[in-house]
Protein backbone atom coordinates (compact mmCIF):
# COMPACT_ATOMS: atom_id res chain seq x y z
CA UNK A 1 130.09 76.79 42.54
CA UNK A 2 130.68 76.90 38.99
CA UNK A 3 133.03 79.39 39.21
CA UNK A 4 134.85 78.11 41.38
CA UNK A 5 135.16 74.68 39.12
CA UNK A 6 135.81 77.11 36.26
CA UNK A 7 138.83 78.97 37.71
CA UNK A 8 140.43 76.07 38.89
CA UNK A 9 143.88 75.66 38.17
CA UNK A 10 144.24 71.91 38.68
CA UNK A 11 141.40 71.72 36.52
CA UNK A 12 143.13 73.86 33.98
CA UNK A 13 146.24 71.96 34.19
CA UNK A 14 144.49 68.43 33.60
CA UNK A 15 142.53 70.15 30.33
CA UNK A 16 145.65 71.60 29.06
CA UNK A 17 147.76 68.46 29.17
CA UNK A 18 144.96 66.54 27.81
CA UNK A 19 144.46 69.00 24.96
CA UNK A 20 148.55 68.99 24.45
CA UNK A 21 148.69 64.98 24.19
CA UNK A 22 145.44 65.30 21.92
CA UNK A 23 146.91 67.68 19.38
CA UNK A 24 150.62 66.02 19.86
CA UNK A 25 149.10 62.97 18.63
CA UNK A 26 147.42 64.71 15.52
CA UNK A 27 150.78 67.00 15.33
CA UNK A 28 152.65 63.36 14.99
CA UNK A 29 150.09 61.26 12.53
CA UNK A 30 150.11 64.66 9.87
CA UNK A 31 154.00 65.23 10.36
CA UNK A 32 155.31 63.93 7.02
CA UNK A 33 152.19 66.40 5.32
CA UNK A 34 153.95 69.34 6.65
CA UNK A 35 150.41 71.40 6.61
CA UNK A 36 149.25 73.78 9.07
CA UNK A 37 145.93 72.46 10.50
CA UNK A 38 143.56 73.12 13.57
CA UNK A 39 145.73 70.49 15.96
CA UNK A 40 148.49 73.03 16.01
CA UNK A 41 146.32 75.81 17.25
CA UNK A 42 145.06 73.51 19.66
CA UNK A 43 148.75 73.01 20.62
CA UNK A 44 149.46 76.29 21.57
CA UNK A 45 146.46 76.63 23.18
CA UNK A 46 147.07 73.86 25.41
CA UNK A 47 150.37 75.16 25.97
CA UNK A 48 149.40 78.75 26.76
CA UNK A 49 146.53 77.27 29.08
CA UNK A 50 149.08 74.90 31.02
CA UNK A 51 151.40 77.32 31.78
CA UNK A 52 149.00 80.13 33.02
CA UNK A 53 148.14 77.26 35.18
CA UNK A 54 151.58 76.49 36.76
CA UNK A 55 152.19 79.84 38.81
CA UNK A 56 148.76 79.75 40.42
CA UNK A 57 149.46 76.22 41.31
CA UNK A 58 152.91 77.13 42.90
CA UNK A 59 151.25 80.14 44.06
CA UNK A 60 149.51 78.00 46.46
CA UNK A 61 151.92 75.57 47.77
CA UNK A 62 153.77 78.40 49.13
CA UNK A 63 150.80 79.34 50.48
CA UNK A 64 150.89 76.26 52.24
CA UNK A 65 154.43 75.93 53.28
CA UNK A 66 154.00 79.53 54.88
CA UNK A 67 151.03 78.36 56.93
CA UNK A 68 152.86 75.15 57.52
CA UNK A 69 155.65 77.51 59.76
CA UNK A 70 153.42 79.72 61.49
C-alpha cells in the first residue's frame, strides 16, 4: 500500500508543483541578491520530479482512451 502511494504519479505531480511554487517564491523574494541558495536546487528538483511525472500520467489516459474503443 505504501508503494503504491509512493509511486504515484498524481502524487508526484501535486509534490512537484508544490515544491516549484515553494522555491519560485524564495527564487522571487532573494532575486535582487543574485546568490545561489538551497531554493534553486529545490527548483530543479521540482522541475525534474514534475516532468518524470507527466509521461506516466499521459501514459495512462491512453490507456484509457484505448479501453474506452474496445
Amino acid at each position: 500500500m505504501l508503494k503504491k502511494i509512493v509511486e504515484s504519479p498524481y502524487l508526484n505531480l501535486i509534490a512537484g508543483i508544490i515544491l516549484i511554487l515553494a522555491a519560485g517564491v524564495e527564487i522571487y523574494e532573494t532575486a535582487e541578491e543574485s546568490q545561489l541558495g538551497s531554493h534553486h536546487g529545490l527548483f530543479v528538483f521540482a522541475l525534474i520530479h514534475i516532468l518524470k511525472a507527466i509521461p506516466e500520467i499521459l501514459h495512462g489516459f491512453d490507456d484509457i482512451e484505448k479501453a474506452k474503443k474496445k
